[in-house]
Protein backbone atom coordinates (compact mmCIF):
# COMPACT_ATOMS: atom_id res chain seq x y z
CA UNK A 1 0.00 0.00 0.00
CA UNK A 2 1.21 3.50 -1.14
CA UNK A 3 2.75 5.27 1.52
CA UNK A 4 -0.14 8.12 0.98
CA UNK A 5 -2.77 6.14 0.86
CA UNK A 6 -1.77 4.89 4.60
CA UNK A 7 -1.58 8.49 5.74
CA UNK A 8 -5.17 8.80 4.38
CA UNK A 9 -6.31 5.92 6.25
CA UNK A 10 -4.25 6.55 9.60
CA UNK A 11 -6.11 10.30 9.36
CA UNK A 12 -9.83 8.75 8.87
CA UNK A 13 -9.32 6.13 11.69
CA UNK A 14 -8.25 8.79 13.54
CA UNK A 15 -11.59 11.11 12.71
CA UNK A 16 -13.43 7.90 13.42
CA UNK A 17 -12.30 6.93 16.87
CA UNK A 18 -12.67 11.41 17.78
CA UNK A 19 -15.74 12.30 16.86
CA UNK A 20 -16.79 15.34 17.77
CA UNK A 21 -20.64 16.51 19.00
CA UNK A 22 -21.48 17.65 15.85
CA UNK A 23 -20.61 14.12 13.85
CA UNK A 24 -22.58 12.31 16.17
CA UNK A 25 -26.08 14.23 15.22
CA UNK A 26 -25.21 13.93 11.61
CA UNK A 27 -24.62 11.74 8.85
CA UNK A 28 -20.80 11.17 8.11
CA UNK A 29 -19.72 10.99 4.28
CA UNK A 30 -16.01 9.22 4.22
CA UNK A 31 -14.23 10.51 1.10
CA UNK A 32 -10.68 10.84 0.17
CA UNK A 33 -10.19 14.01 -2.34
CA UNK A 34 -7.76 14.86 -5.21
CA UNK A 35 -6.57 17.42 -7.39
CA UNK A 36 -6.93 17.48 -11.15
CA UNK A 37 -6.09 20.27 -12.77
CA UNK A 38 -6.88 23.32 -10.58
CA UNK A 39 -9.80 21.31 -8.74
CA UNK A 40 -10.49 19.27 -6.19
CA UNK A 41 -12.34 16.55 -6.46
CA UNK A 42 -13.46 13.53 -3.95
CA UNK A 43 -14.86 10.22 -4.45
CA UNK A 44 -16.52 7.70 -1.95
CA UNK A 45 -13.31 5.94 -0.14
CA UNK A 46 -15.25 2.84 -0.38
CA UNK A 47 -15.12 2.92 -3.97
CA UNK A 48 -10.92 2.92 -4.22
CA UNK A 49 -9.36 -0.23 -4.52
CA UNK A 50 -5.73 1.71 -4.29
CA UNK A 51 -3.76 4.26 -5.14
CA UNK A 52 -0.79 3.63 -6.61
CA UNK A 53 2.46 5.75 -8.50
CA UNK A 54 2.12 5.33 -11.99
CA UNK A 55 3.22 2.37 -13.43
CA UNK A 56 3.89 1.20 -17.63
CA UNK A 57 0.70 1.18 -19.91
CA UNK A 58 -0.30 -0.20 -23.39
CA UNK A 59 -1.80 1.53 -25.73
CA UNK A 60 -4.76 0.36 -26.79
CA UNK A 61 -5.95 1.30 -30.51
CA UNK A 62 -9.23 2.58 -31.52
CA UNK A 63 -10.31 3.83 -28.09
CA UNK A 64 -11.34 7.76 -27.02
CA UNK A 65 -8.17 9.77 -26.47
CA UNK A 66 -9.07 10.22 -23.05
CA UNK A 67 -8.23 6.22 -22.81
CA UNK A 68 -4.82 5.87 -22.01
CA UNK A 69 -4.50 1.85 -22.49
CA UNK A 70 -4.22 -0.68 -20.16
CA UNK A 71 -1.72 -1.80 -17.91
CA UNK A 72 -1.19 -5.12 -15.71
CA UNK A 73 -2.25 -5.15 -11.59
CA UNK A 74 -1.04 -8.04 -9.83
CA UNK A 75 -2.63 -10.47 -12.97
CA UNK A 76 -5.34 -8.12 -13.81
CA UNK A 77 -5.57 -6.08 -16.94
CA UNK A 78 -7.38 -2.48 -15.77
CA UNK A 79 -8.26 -0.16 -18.58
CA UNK A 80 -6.32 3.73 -17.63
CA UNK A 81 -8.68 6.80 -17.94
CA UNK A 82 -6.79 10.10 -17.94
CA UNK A 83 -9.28 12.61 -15.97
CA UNK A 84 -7.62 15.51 -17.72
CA UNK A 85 -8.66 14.47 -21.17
CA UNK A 86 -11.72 13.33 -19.74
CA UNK A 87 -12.97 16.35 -18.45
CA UNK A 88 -11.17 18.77 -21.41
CA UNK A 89 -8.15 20.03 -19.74
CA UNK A 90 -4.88 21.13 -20.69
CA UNK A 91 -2.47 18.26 -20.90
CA UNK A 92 0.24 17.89 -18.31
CA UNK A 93 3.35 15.54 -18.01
CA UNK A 94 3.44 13.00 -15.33
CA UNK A 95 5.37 14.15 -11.80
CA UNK A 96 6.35 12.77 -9.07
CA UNK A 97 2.70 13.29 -7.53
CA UNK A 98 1.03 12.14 -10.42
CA UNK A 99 -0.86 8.93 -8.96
CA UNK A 100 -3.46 6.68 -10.17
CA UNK A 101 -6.42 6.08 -8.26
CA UNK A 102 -8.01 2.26 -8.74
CA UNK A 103 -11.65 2.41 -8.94
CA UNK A 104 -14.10 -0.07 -7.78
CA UNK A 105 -17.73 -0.39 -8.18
CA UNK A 106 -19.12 -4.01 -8.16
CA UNK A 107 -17.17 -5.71 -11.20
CA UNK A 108 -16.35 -2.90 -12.99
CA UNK A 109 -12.86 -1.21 -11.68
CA UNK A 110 -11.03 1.07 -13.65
CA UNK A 111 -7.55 3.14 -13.04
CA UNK A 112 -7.54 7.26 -13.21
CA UNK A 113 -4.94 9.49 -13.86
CA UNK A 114 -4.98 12.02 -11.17
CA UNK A 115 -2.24 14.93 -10.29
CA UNK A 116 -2.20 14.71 -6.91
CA UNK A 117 -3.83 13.07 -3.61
CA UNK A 118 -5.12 15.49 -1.02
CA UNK A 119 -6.82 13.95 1.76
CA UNK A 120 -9.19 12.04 3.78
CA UNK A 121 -12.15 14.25 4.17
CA UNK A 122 -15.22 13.44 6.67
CA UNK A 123 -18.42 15.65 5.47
CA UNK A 124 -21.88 15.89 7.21
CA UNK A 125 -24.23 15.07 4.49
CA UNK A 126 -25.86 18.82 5.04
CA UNK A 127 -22.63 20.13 4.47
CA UNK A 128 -23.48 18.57 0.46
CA UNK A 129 -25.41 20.30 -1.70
CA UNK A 130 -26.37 18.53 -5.29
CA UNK A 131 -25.32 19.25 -8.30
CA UNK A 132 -26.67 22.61 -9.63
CA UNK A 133 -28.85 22.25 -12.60
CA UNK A 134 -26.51 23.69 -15.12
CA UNK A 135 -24.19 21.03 -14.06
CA UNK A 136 -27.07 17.60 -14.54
CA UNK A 137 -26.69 17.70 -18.31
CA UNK A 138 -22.80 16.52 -18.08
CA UNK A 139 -24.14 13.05 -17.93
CA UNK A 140 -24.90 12.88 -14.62
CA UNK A 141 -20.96 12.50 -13.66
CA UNK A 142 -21.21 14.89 -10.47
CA UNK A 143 -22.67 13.60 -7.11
CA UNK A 144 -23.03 17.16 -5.69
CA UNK A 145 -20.85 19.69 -4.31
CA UNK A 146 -19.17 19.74 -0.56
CA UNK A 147 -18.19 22.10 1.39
CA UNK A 148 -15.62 23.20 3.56
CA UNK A 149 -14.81 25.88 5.70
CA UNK A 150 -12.85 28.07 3.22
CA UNK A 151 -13.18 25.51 -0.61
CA UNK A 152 -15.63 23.52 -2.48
CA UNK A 153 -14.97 20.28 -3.78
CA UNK A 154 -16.78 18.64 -6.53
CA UNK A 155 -18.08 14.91 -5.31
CA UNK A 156 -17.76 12.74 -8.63
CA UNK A 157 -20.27 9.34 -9.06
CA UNK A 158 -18.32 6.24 -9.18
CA UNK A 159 -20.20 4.71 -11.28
CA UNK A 160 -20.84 7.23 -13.65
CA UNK A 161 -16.91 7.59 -14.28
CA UNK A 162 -16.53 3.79 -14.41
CA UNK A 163 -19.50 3.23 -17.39
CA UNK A 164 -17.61 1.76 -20.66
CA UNK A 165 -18.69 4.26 -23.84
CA UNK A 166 -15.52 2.60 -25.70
């Protein structure tokens, strides 16, 4: 297991055996956030398999650009989504935080490009708001919107980003 990933995990079992007041009256969302781009974004921690530094790909012809390839996890062949071309950003070069973040939901698991792990973040559900309206149309990819004391961060649907349209 990465080395981040444990940090993320030591800092929610830490949240977990704390709570505060507050938790206790409200519903506790467990996610674990990253940065793509100039955004954050979180996902579900349930819904991670693991994170891992970036490892050889193949190419794999006659997919969408935003398809990487595929590359080889301990005997299984995961396809590699970049979530920059996926969501129409400029292109960047791989660094050294540059991870990839192994989805999971039910059978279908898939590996994203990300730029760079953030953290293990605990929301109240009233602290998420859904998606505005303007944002519905782009196929039902965003889960809704949470917020922090001072940011936003975009909450993405697993299983939206995991559906096969190559």
């Amino acid at each position: 297991m990465s080395s981040q990933l444990t940090k993320v995990l030591e800092k929610q079992k830490e949240q977990i055996n704390h709570p505060t007041d507050e938790d206790k009256n409200d519903e506790i969302v467990q996610l674990v956030g990253f940065i793509v781009g100039e955004e954050e974004y979180a996902i579900p921690i349930l819904n991670i398999q693991e994170i891992i530094k970036p490892i050889v790909y193949t190419r794999v012809p006659r997919t969408p650009d935003y398809v990487l390839g595929i590359f080889n996890l301990r005997g299984n062949v995961i396809p590699l989504i970049d979530l920059r071309r996926k969501f129409h950003m400029q292109q960047q070069n791989p660094n050294e935080t540059t991870r990839y973040i192994v989805m999971k939901d039910g059978d279908n698991i898939a590996g994203f490009v990300i730029d760079k792990l953030t953290e293990a973040i605990r929301l109240k559900s009233s602290q998420i708001d859904p998606a505005p309206e303007t944002l519905k149309k782009d196929k039902g990819m965003i889960y809704g919107i949470g917020k922090r004391d001072t940011t936003i961060l975009t909450i993405l649907k697993v299983e939206e980003l995991l559906k096969r349209d190559f």
